[in-house]
Protein backbone atom coordinates (compact mmCIF):
# COMPACT_ATOMS: atom_id res chain seq x y z
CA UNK A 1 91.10 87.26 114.91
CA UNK A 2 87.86 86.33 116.30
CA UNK A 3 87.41 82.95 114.16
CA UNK A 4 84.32 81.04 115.06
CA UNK A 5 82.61 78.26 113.96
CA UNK A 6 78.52 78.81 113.75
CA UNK A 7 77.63 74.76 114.61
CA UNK A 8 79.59 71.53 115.74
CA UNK A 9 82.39 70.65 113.42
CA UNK A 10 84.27 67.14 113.08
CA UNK A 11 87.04 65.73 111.08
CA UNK A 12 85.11 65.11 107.42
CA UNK A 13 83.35 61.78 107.60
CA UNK A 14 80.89 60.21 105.10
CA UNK A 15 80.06 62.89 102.87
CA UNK A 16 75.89 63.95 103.38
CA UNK A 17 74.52 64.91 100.31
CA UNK A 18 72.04 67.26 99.67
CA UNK A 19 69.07 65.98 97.57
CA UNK A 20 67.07 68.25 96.15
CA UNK A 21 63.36 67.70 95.57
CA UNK A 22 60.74 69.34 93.82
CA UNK A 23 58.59 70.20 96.98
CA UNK A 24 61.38 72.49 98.68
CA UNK A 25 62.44 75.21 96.93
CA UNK A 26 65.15 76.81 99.25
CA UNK A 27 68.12 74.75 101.41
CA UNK A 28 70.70 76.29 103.85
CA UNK A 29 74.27 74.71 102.77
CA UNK A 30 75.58 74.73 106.21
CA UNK A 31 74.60 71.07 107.07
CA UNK A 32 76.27 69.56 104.11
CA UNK A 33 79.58 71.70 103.83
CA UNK A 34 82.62 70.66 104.99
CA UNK A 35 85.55 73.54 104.81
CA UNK A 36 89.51 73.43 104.86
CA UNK A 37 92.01 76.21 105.72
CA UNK A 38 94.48 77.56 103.33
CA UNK A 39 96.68 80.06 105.55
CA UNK A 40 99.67 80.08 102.83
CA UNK A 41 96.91 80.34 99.37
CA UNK A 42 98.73 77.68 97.90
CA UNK A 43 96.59 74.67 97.26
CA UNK A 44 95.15 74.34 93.90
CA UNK A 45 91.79 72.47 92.72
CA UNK A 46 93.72 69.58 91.60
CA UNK A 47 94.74 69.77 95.26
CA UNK A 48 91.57 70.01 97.49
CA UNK A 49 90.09 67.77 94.99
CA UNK A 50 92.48 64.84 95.60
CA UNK A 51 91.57 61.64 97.45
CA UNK A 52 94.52 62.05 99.91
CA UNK A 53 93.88 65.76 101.02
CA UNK A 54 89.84 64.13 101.96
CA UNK A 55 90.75 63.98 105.69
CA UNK A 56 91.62 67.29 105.89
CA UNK A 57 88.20 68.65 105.56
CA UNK A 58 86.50 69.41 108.49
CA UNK A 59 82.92 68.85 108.57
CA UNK A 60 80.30 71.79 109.19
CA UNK A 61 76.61 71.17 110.80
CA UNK A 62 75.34 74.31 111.72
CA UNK A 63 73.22 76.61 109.58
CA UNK A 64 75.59 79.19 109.07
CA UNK A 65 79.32 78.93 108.22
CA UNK A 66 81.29 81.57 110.32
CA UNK A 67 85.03 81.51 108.98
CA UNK A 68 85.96 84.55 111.03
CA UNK A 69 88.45 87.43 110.27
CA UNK A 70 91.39 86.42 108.77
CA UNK A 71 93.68 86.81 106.15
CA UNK A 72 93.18 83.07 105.32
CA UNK A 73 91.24 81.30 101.98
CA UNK A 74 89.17 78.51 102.75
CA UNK A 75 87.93 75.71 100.39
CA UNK A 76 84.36 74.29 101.13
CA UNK A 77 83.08 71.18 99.79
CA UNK A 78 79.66 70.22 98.96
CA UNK A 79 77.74 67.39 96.71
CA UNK A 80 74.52 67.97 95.89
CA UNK A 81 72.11 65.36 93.88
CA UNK A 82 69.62 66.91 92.13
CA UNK A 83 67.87 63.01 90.85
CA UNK A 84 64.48 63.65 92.20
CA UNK A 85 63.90 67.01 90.92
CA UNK A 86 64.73 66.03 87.17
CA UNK A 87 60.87 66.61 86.06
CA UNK A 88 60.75 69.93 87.06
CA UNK A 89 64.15 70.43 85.86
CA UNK A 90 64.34 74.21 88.24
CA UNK A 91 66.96 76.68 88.13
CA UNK A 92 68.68 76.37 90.59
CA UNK A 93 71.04 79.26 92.19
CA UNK A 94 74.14 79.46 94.55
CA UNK A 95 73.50 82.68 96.96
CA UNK A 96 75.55 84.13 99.45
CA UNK A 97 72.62 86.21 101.16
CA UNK A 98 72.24 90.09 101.02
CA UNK A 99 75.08 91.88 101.21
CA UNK A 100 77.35 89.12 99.49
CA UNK A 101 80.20 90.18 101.67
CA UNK A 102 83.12 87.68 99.84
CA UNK A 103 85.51 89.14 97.70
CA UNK A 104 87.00 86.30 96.01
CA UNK A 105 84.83 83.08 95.28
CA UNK A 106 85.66 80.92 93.11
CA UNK A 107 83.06 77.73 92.13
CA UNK A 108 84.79 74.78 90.82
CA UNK A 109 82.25 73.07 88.90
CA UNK A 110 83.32 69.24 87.50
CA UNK A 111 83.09 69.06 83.61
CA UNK A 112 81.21 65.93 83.20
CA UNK A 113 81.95 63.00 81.26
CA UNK A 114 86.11 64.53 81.01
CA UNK A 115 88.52 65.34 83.62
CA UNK A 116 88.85 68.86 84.99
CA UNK A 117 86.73 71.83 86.29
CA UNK A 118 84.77 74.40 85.09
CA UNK A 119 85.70 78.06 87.40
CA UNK A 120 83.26 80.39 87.71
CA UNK A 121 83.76 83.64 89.79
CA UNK A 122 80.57 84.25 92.55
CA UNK A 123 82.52 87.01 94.61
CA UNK A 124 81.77 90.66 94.58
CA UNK A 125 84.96 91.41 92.81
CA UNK A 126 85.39 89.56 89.60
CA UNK A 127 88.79 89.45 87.16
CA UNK A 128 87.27 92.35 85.20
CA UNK A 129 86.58 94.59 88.73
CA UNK A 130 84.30 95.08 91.06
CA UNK A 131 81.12 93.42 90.63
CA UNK A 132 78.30 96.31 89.85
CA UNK A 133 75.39 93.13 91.62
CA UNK A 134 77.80 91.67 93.88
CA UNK A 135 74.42 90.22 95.66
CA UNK A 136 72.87 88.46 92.91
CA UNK A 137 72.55 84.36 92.81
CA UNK A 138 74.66 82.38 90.41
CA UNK A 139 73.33 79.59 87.86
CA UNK A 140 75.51 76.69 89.04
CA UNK A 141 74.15 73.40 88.81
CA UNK A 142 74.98 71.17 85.59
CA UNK A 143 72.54 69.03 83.58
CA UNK A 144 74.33 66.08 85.06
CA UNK A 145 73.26 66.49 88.31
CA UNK A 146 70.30 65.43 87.43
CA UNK A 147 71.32 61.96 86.78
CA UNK A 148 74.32 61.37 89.53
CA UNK A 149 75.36 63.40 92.70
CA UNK A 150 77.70 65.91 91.49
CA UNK A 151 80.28 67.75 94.40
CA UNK A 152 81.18 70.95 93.78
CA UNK A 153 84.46 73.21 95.42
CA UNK A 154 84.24 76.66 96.21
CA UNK A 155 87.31 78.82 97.10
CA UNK A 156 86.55 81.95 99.44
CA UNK A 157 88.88 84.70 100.33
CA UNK A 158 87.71 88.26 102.06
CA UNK A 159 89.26 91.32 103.92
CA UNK A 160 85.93 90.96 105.99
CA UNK A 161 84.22 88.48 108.42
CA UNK A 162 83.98 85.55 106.47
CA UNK A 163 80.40 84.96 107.72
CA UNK A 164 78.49 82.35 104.61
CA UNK A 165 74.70 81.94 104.79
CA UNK A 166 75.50 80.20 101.98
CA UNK A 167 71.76 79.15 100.25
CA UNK A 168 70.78 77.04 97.15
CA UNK A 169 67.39 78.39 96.34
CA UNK A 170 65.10 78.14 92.97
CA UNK A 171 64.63 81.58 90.95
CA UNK A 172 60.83 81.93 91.96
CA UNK A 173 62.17 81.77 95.29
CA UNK A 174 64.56 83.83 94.98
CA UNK A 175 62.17 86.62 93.64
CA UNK A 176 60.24 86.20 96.69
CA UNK A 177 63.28 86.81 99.15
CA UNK A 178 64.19 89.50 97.05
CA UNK A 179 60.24 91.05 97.29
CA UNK A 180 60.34 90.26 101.40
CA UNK A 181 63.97 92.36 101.75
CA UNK A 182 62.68 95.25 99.39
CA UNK A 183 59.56 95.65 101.56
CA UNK A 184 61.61 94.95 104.98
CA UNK A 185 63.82 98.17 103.47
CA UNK A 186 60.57 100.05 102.21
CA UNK A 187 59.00 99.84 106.23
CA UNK A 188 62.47 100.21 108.01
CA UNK A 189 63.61 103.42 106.51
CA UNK A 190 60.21 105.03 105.98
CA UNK A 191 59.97 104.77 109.73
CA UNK A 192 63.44 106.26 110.06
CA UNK A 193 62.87 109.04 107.92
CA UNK A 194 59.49 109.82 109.26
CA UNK A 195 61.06 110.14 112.78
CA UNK A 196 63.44 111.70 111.53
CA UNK A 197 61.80 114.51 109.97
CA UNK A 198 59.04 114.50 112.85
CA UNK A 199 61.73 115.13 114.94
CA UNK A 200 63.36 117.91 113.28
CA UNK A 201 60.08 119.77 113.05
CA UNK A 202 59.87 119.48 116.74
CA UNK A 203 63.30 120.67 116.84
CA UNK A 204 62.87 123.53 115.22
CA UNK A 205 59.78 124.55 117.07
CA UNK A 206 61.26 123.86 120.70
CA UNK A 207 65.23 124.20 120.09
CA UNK A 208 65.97 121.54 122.43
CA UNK A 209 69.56 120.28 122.31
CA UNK A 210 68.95 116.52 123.45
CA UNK A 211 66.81 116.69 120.04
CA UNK A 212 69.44 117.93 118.35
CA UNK A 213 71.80 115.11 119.43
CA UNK A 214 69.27 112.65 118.83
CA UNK A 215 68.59 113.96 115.36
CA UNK A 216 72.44 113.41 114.87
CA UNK A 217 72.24 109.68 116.09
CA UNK A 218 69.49 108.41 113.69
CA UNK A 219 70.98 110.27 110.75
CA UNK A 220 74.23 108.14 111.69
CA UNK A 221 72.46 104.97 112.88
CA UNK A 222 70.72 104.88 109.20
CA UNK A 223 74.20 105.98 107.32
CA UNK A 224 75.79 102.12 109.24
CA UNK A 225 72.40 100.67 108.08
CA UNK A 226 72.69 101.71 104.53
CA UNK A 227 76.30 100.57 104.24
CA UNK A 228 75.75 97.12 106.05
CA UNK A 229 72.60 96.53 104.21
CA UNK A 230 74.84 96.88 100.90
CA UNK A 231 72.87 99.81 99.56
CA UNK A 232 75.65 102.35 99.68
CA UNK A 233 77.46 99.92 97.30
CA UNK A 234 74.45 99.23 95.22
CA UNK A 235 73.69 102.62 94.43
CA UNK A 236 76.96 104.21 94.73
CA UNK A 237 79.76 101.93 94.02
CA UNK A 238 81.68 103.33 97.17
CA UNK A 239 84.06 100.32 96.92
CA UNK A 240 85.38 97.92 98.98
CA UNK A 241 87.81 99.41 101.00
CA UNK A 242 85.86 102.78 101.57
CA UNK A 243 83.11 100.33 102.73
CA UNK A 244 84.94 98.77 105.44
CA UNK A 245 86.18 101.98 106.72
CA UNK A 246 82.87 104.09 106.33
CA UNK A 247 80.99 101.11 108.59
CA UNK A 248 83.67 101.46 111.67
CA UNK A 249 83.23 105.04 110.97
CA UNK A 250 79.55 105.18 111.16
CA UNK A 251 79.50 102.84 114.16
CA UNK A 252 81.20 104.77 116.36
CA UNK A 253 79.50 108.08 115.10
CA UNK A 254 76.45 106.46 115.99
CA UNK A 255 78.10 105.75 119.90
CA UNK A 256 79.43 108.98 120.17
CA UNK A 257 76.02 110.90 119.54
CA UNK A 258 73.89 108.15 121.01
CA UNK A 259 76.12 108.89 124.13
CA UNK A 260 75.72 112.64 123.87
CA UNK A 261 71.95 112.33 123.33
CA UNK A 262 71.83 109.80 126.73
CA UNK A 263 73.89 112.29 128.70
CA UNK A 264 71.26 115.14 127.74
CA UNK A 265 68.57 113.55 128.14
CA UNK A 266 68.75 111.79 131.62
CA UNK A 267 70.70 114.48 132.99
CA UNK A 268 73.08 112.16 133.98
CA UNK A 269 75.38 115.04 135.33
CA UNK A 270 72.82 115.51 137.94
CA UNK A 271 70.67 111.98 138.64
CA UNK A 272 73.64 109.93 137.96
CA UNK A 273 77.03 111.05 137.90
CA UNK A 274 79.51 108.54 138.43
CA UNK A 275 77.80 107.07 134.96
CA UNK A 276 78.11 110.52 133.40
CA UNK A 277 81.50 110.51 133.84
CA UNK A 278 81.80 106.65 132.56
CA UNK A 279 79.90 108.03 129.75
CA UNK A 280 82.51 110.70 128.80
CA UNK A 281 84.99 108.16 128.53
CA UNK A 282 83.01 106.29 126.24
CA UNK A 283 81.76 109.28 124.03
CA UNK A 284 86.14 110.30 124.21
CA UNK A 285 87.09 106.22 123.02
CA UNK A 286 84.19 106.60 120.16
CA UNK A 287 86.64 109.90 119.04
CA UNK A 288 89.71 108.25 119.36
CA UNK A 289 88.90 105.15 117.42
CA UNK A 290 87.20 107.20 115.04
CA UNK A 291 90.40 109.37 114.33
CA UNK A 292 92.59 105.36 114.42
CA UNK A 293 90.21 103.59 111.64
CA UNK A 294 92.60 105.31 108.51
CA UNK A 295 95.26 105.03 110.23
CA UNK A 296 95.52 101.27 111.83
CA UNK A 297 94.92 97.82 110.00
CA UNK A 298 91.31 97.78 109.62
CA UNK A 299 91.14 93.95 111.21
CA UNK A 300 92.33 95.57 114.58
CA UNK A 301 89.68 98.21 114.40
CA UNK A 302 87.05 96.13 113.91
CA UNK A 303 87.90 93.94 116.67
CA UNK A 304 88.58 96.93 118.71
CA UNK A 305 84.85 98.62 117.71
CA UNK A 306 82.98 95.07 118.46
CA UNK A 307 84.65 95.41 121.50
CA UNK A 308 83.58 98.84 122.25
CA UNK A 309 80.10 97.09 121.22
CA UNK A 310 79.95 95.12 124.06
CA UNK A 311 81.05 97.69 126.35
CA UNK A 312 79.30 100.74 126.07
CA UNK A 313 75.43 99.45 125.86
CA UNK A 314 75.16 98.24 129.82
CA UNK A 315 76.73 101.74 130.60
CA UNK A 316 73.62 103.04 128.61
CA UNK A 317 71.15 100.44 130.30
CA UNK A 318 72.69 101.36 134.32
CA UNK A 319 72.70 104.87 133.83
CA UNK A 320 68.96 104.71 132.74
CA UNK A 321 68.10 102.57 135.70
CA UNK A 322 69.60 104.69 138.17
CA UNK A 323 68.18 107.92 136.63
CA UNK A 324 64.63 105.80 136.60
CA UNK A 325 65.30 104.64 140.09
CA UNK A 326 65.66 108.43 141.36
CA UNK A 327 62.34 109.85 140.19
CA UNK A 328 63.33 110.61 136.35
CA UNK A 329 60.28 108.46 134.66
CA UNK A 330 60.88 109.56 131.25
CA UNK A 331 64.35 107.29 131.78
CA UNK A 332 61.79 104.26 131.49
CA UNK A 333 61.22 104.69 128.09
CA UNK A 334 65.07 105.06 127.55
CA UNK A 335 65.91 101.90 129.31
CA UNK A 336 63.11 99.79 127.68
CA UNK A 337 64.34 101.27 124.33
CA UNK A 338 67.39 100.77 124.49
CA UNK A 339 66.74 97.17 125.54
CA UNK A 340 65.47 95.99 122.87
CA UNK A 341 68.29 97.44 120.95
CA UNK A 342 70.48 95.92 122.96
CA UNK A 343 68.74 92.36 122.70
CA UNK A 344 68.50 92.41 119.21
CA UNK A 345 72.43 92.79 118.79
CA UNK A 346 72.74 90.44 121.16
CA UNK A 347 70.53 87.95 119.46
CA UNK A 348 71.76 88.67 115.94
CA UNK A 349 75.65 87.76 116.99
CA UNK A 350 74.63 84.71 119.19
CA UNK A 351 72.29 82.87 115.69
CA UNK A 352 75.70 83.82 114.15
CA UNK A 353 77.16 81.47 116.33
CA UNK A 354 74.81 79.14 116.35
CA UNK A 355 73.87 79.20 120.17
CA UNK A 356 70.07 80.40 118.81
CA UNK A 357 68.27 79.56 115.53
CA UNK A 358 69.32 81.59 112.61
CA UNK A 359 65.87 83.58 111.52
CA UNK A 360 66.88 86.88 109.91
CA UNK A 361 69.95 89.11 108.93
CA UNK A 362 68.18 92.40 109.92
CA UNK A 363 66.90 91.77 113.63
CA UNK A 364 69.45 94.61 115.02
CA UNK A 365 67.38 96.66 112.38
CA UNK A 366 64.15 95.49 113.79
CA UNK A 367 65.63 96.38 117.62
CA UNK A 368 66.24 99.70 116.67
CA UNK A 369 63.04 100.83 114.57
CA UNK A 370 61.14 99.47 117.93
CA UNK A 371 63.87 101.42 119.93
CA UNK A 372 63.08 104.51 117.96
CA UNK A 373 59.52 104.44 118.38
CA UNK A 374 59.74 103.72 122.53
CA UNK A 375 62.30 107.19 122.27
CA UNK A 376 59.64 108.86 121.09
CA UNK A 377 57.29 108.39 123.68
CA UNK A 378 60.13 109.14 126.30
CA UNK A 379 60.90 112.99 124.27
């Protein structure tokens, strides 16, 4: 289901290599990966690692590797020469980006001058169990590197999207992407919260119900954040499985009092009805599919819920227009809000696919702490 590939691909030619140098201290992978399928989980390392299975690798370009949802493993080749950065000698790390959302990942690393591989496990669950810093970058590149190019083998496998920002960065660099996302985090949910609670004073004071729902939908919109930013399983080691489900859960929480807070606030039973009623529909699928996640294979759902994704927003965006277009002005704010949420999403799924540059993991974050803040103005 939904398998994309973020960037051209071709049959594997010449191998690039990446060469590391002392003046760059972070490299996206994407360019120099090539990837092969393994639908049955068969192949071995002395497999994927054999001259005759080379032209079976398909070559990857773009910045991001998008493997899709499947029930597939993948292997993904890379070579990296490491020559001109033998002064500094760095330590370098192998990071999947925050949340490392692999299961299984195995890295195949060639014992050097004998035959054979050294295996180390990079996924978020590990022989022993579940990996308590499924996030944290792996020590992976050998001493020899630093005299030859050395290619290493990695073996994915994940109930999820396999979606691989996969980065080789330095440790000092690493500390500073690590300082950026804890400050991105410190400014995003302080603004949530003080909303939030601004909001419930006001709630309290006047006792309006489109309040109420809207109080609802940012206590639900920050419970999705939480759990896609990993921080549900950093802090609470909810699990895998209880993840997955709590994420389609939250997202169509979020739609169902996001719709309920829209329908209350522009009146819509009044200024715009035949989108009220389109509404209802929407805010009765959100229920349904809530009430299906436990129940139905979880890779349905979520193609199901990405579909209600792209549904319900332009219902939101219309209905605002036409309440805006007959006299309601506080349904400018709404539309302009919700905008930006919108375009954010938007822009966030197309850099997965590499139709736009690849910049950040949190910009539907960043759409909906400015969508917040235009709400305001419109309550």
């Amino acid at each position: 289901i939904c398998r994309g590939i973020a960037g051209s691909d071709v049959a594997a030619p010449a191998e690039p290599i990446l060469q590391l140098t002392p003046n760059i201290d972070r490299y996206f992978l994407g360019p120099y990966l090539a990837y092969m399928e393994d639908s049955r989980k068969e192949l071995t390392i002395d497999d994927v690692s054999s001259p005759q299975m080379a032209a079976r690798f398909v070559r990857h370009t773009g910045k991001i590797l998008n493997l899709g949802l499947n029930s597939s493993a993948y292997w993904i080749q890379f070579t990296v020469d490491a020559f001109k950065d033998q002064i500094s000698q760095n330590k370098w790390l192998l990071y999947f980006d925050w949340p490392n959302r692999i299961d299984y990942a195995t890295l195949y690393i060639p014992k050097f001058p004998d035959a054979g591989w050294f295996a180390k496990e990079v996924g978020r669950i590990l022989p022993t169990g579940p990996d308590p810093q499924p996030s944290t970058p792996s020590t992976f590149l050998p001493l020899e590197s630093f005299i030859e190019p050395v290619t290493f083998y990695l073996r994915v496998e994940s109930s999820e999207a396999k979606i691989i920002p996969l980065q080789i960065l330095t440790d000092e660099s690493y500390q500073g992407v690590s300082r950026a996302r804890s400050l991105w985090f410190g400014v995003y949910y302080g603004i949530m919260l003080a909303m939030f609670l601004y909001n419930l004073i006001l709630l309290i004071s006047l006792r309006e119900i489109n309040r109420f729902y809207y109080l609802l939908y940012l206590f639900s919109l920050n419970l999705l954040f939480l759990e896609s930013n990993g921080l549900l399983w950093e802090f609470f080691q909810i699990g895998i499985h209880l993840g997955q489900v709590l994420v389609l859960i939250f997202i169509s929480i979020t739609f169902f009092w996001a719709i309920l807070f829209a329908k209350a606030f522009l009146i819509t039973k009044e200024n715009a009805p035949f989108f009220d009623k389109l509404l209802s529909g929407a805010m009765g699928l959100a229920l349904v599919l809530t009430a299906m996640i436990p129940l139905v294979d979880l890779a349905w759902m979520t193609a199901a819920i990405s579909l209600q994704s792209i549904l319900v927003p332009p219902i939101f965006l219309l209905a605002g227009l036409i309440c805006w277009r007959r006299g309601f002005r506080a349904a400018r704010f709404f539309v302009l809000a919700f905008a930006f949420l919108a375009l954010s999403t938007m822009y966030e799924a197309m850099a997965f696919f590499g139709v736009l540059p690849y910049l950040t993991p949190y910009s539907g974050q960043l759409g909906s702490a400015i969508e917040v803040i235009l709400l305001q103005l419109a309550l």
